[in-house]
PDB file of N, CA and C in Angstrom:
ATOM      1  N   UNK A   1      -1.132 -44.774  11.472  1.00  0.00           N
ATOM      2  CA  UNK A   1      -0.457 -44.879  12.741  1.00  0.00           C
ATOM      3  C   UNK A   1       1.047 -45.095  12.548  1.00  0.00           C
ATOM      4  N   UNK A   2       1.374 -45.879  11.636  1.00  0.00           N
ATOM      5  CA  UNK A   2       2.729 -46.380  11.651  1.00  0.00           C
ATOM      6  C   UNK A   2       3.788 -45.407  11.007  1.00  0.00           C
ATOM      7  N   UNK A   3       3.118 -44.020  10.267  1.00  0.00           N
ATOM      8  CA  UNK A   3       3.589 -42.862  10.084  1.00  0.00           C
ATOM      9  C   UNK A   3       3.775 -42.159  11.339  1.00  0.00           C
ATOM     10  N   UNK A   4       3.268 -41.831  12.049  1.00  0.00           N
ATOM     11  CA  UNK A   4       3.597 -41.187  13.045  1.00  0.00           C
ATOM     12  C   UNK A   4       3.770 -41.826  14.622  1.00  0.00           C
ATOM     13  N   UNK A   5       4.237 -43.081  14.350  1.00  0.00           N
ATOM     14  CA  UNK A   5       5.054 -43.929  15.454  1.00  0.00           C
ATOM     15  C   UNK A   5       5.735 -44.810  14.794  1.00  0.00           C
ATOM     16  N   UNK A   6       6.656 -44.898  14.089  1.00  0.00           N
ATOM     17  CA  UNK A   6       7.106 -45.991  13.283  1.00  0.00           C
ATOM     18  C   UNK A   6       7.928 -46.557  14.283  1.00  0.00           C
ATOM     19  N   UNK A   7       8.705 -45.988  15.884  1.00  0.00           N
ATOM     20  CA  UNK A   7       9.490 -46.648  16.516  1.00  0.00           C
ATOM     21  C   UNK A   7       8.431 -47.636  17.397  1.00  0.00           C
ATOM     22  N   UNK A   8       7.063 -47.533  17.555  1.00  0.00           N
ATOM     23  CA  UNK A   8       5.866 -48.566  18.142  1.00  0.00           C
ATOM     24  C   UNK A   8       5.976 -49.387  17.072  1.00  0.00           C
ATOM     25  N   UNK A   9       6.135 -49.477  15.843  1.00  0.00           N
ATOM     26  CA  UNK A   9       5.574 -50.455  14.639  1.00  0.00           C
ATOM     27  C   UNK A   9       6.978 -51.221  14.510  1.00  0.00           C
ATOM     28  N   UNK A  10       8.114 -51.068  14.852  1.00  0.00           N
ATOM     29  CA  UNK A  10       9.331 -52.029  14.268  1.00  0.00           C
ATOM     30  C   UNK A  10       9.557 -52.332  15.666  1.00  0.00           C
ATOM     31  N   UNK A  11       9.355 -53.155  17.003  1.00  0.00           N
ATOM     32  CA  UNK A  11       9.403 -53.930  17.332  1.00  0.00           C
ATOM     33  C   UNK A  11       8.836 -55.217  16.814  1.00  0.00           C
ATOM     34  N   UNK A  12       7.463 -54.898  16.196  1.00  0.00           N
ATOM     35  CA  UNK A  12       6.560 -55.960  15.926  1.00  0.00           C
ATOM     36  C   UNK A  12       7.805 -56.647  14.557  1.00  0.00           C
ATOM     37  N   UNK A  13       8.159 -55.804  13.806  1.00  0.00           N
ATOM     38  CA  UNK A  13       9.157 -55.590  12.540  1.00  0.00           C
ATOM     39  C   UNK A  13      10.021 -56.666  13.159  1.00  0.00           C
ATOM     40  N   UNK A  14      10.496 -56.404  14.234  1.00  0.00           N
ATOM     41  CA  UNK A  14      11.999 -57.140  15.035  1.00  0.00           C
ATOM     42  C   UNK A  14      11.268 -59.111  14.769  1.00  0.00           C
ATOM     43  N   UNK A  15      10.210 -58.638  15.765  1.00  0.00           N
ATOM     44  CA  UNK A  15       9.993 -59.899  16.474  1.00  0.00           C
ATOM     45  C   UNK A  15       9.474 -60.448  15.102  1.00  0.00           C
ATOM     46  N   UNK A  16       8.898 -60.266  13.869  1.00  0.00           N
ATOM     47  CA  UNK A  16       8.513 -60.712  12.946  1.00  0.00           C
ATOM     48  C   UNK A  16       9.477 -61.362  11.985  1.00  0.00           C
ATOM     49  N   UNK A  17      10.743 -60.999  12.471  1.00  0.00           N
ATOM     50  CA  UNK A  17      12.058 -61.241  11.625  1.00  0.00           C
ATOM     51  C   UNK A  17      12.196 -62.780  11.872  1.00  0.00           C
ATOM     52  N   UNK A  18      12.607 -62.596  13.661  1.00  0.00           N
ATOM     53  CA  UNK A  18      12.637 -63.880  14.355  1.00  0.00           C
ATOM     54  C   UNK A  18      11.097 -65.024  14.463  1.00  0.00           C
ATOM     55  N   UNK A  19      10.337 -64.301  14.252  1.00  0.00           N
ATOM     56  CA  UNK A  19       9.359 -65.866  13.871  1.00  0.00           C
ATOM     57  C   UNK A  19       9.658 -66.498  12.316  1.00  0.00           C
ATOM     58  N   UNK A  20       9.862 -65.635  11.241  1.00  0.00           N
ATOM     59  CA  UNK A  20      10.079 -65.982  10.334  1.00  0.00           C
ATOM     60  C   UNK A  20      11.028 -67.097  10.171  1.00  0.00           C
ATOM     61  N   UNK A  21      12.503 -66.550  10.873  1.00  0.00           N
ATOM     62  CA  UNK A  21      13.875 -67.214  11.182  1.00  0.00           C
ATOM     63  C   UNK A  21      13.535 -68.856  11.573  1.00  0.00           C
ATOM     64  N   UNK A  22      12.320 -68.959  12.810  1.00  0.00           N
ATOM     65  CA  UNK A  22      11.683 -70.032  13.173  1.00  0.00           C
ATOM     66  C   UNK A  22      11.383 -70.882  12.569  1.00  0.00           C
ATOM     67  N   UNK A  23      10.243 -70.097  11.659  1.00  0.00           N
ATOM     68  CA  UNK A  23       9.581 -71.381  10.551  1.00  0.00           C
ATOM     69  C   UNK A  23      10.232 -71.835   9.181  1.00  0.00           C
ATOM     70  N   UNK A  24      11.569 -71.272   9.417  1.00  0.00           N
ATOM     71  CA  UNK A  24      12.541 -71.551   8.294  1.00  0.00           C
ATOM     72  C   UNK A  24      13.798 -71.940   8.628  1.00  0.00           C
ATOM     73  N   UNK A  25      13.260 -72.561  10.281  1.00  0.00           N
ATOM     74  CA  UNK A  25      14.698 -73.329  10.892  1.00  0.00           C
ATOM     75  C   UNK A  25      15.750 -73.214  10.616  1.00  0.00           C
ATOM     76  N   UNK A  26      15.782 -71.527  10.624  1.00  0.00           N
ATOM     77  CA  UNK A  26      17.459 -71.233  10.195  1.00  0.00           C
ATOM     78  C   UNK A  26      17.970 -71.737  11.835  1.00  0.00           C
ATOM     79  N   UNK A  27      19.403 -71.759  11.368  1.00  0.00           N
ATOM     80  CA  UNK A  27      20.531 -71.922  12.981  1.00  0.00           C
ATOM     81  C   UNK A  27      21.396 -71.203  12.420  1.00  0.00           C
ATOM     82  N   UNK A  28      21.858 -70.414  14.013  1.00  0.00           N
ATOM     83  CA  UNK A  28      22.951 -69.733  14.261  1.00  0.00           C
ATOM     84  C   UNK A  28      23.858 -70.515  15.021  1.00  0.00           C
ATOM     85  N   UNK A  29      25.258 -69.835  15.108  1.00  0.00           N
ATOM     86  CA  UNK A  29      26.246 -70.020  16.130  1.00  0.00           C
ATOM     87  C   UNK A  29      25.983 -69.857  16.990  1.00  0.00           C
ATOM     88  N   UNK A  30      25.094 -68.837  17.779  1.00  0.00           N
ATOM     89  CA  UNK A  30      25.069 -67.977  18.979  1.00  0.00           C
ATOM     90  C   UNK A  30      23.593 -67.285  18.902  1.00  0.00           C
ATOM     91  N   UNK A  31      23.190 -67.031  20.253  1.00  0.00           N
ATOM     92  CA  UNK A  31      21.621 -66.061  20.273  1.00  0.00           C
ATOM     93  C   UNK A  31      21.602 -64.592  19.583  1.00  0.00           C
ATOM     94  N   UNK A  32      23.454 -64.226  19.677  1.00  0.00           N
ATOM     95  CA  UNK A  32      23.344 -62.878  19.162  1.00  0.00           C
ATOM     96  C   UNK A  32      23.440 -62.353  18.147  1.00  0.00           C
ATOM     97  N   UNK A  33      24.316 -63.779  17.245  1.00  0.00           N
ATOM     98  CA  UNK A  33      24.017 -63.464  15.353  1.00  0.00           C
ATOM     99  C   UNK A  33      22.710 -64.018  14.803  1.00  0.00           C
ATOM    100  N   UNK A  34      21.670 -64.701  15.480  1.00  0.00           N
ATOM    101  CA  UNK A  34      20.352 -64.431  15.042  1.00  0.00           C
ATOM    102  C   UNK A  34      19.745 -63.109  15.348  1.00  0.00           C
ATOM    103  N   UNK A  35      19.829 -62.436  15.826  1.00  0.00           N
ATOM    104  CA  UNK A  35      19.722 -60.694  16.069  1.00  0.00           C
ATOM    105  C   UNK A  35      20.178 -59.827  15.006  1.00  0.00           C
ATOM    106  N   UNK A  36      21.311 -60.574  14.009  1.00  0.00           N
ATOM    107  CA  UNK A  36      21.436 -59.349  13.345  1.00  0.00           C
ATOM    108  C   UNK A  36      20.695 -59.239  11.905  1.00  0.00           C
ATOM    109  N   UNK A  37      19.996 -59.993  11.507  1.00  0.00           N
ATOM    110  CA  UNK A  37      18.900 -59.630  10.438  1.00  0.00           C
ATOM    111  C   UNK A  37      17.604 -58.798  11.435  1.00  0.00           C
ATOM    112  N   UNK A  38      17.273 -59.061  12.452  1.00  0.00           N
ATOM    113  CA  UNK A  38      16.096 -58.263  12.936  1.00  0.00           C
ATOM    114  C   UNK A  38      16.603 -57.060  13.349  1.00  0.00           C
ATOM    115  N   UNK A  39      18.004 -56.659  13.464  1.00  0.00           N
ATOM    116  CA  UNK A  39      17.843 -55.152  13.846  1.00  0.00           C
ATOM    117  C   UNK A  39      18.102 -54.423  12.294  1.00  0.00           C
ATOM    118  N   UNK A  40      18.822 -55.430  11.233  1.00  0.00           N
ATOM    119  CA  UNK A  40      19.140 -54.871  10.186  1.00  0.00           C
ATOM    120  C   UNK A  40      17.435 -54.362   9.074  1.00  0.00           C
ATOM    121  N   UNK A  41      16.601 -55.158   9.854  1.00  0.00           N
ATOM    122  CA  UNK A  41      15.243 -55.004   9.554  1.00  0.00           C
ATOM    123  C   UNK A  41      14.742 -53.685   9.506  1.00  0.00           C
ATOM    124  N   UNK A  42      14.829 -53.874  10.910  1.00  0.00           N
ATOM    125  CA  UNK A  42      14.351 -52.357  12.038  1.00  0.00           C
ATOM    126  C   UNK A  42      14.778 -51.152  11.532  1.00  0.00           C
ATOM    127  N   UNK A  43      15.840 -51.290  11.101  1.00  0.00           N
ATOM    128  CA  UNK A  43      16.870 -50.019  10.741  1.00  0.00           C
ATOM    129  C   UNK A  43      16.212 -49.400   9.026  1.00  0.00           C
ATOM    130  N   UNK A  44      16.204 -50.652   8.843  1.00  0.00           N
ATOM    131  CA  UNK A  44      15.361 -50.687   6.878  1.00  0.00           C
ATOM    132  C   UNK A  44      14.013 -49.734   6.910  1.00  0.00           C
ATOM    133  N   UNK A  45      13.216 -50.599   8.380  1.00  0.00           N
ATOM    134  CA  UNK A  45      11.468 -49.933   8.267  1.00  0.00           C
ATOM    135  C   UNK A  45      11.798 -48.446   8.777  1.00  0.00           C
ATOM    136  N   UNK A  46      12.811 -47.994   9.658  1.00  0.00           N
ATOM    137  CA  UNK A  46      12.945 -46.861  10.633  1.00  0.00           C
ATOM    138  C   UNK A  46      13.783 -45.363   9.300  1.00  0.00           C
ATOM    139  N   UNK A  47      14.468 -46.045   8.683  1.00  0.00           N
ATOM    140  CA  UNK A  47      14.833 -45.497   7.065  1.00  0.00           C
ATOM    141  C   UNK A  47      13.750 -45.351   6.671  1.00  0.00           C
ATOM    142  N   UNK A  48      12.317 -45.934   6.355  1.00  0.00           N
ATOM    143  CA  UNK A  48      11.307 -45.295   5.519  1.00  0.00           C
ATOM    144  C   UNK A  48      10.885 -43.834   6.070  1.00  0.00           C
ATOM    145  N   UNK A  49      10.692 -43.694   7.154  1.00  0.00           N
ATOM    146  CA  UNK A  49      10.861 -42.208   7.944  1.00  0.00           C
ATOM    147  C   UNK A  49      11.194 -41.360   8.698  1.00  0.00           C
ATOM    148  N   UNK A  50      13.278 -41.776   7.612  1.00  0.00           N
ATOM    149  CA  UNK A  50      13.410 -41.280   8.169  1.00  0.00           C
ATOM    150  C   UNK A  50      14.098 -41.015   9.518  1.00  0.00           C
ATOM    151  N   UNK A  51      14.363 -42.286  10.395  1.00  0.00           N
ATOM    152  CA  UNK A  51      14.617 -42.458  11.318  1.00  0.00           C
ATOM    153  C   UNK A  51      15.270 -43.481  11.646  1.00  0.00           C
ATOM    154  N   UNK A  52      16.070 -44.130  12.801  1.00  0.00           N
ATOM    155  CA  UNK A  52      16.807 -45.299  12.750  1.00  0.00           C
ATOM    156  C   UNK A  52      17.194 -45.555  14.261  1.00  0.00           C
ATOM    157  N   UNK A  53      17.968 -46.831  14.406  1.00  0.00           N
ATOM    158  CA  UNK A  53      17.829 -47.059  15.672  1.00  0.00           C
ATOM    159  C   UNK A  53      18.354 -46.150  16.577  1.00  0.00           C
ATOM    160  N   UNK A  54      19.568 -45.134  16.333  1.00  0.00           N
ATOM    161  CA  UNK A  54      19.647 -44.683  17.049  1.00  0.00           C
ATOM    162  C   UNK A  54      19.651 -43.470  17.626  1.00  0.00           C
ATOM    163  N   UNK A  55      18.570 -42.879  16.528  1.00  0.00           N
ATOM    164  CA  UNK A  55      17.405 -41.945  16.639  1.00  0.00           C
ATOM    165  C   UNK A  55      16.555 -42.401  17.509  1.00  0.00           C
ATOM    166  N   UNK A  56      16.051 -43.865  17.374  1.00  0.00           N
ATOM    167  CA  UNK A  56      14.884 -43.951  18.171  1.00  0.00           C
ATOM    168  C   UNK A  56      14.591 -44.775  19.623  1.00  0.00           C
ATOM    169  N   UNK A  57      15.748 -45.837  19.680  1.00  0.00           N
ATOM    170  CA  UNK A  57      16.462 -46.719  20.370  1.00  0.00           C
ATOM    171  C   UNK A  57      17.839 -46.074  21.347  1.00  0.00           C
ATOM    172  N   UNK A  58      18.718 -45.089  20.703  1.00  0.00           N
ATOM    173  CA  UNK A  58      19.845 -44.705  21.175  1.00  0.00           C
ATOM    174  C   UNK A  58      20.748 -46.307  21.077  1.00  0.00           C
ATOM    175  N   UNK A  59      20.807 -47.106  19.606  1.00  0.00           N
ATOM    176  CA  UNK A  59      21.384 -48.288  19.530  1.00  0.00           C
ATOM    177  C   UNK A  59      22.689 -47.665  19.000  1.00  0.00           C
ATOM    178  N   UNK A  60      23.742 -47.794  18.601  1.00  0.00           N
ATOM    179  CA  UNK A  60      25.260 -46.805  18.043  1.00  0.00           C
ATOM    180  C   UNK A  60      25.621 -48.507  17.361  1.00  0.00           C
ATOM    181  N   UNK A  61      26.532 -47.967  16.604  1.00  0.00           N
ATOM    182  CA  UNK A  61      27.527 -49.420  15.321  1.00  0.00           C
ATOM    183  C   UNK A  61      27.762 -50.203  16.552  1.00  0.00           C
ATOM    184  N   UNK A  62      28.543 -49.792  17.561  1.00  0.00           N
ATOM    185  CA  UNK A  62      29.017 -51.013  18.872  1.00  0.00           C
ATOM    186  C   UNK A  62      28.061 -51.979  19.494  1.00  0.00           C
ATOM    187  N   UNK A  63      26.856 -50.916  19.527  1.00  0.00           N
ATOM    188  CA  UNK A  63      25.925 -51.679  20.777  1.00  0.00           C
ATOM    189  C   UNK A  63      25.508 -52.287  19.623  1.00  0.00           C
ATOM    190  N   UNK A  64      25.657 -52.528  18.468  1.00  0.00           N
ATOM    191  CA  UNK A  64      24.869 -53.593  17.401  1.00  0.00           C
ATOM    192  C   UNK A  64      25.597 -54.298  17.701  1.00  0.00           C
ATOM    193  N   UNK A  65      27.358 -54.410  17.510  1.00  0.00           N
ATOM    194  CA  UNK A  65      28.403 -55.561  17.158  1.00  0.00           C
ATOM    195  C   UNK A  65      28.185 -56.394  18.196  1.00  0.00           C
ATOM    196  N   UNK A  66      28.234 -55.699  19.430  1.00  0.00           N
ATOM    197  CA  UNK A  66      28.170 -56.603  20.539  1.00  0.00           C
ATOM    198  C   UNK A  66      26.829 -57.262  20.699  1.00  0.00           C
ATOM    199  N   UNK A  67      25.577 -56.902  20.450  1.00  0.00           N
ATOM    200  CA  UNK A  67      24.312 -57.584  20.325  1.00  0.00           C
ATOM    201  C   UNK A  67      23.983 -58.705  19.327  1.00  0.00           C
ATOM    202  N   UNK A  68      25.105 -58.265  18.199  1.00  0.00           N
ATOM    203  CA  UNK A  68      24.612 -59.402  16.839  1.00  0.00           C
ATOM    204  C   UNK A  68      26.329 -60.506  16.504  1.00  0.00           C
ATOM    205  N   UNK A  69      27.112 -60.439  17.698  1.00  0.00           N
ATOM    206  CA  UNK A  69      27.917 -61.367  17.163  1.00  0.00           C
ATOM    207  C   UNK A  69      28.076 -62.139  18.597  1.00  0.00           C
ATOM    208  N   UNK A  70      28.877 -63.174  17.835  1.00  0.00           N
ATOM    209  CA  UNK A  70      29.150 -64.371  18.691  1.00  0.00           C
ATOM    210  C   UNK A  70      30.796 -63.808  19.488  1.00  0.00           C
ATOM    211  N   UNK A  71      30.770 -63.785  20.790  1.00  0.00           N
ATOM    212  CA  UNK A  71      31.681 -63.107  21.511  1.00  0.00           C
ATOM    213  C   UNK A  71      32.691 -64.275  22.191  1.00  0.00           C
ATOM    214  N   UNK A  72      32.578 -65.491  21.989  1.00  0.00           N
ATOM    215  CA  UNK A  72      33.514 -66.529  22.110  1.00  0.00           C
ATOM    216  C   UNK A  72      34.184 -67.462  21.553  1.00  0.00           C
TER     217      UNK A  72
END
């Protein structure tokens, strides 16, 4: 399955980043630089075939910066 939907299989990828992050009580500055290991994830599993966020997401370098940094 995860061959021929890999953009269904890396949400689970995302959200698996951030439970991890949890039970290893990392802290961030901000909600949006804990985001940037789970999309840098996503992008890793979406590279195995092939594909990437914004192939599959329509995510671009900006809509990351602004999602994974601290804006104040």
């Amino acid at each position: 399955m995860a061959r021929r939907h890999p953009g269904r299989i890396v949400v689970l990828v995302h959200e698996a980043v951030h439970h991890l992050q949890n039970i290893a009580g990392l802290t961030y500055a901000c909600p949006q630089e804990r985001e940037a290991l789970a999309y840098q994830a996503q992008e890793k599993w979406l590279g195995l075939f092939g594909r990437s966020l914004a192939s599959e997401f329509q995510i671009d370098g900006l809509t990351l910066l602004v999602n994974t940094k601290c804006l104040y």
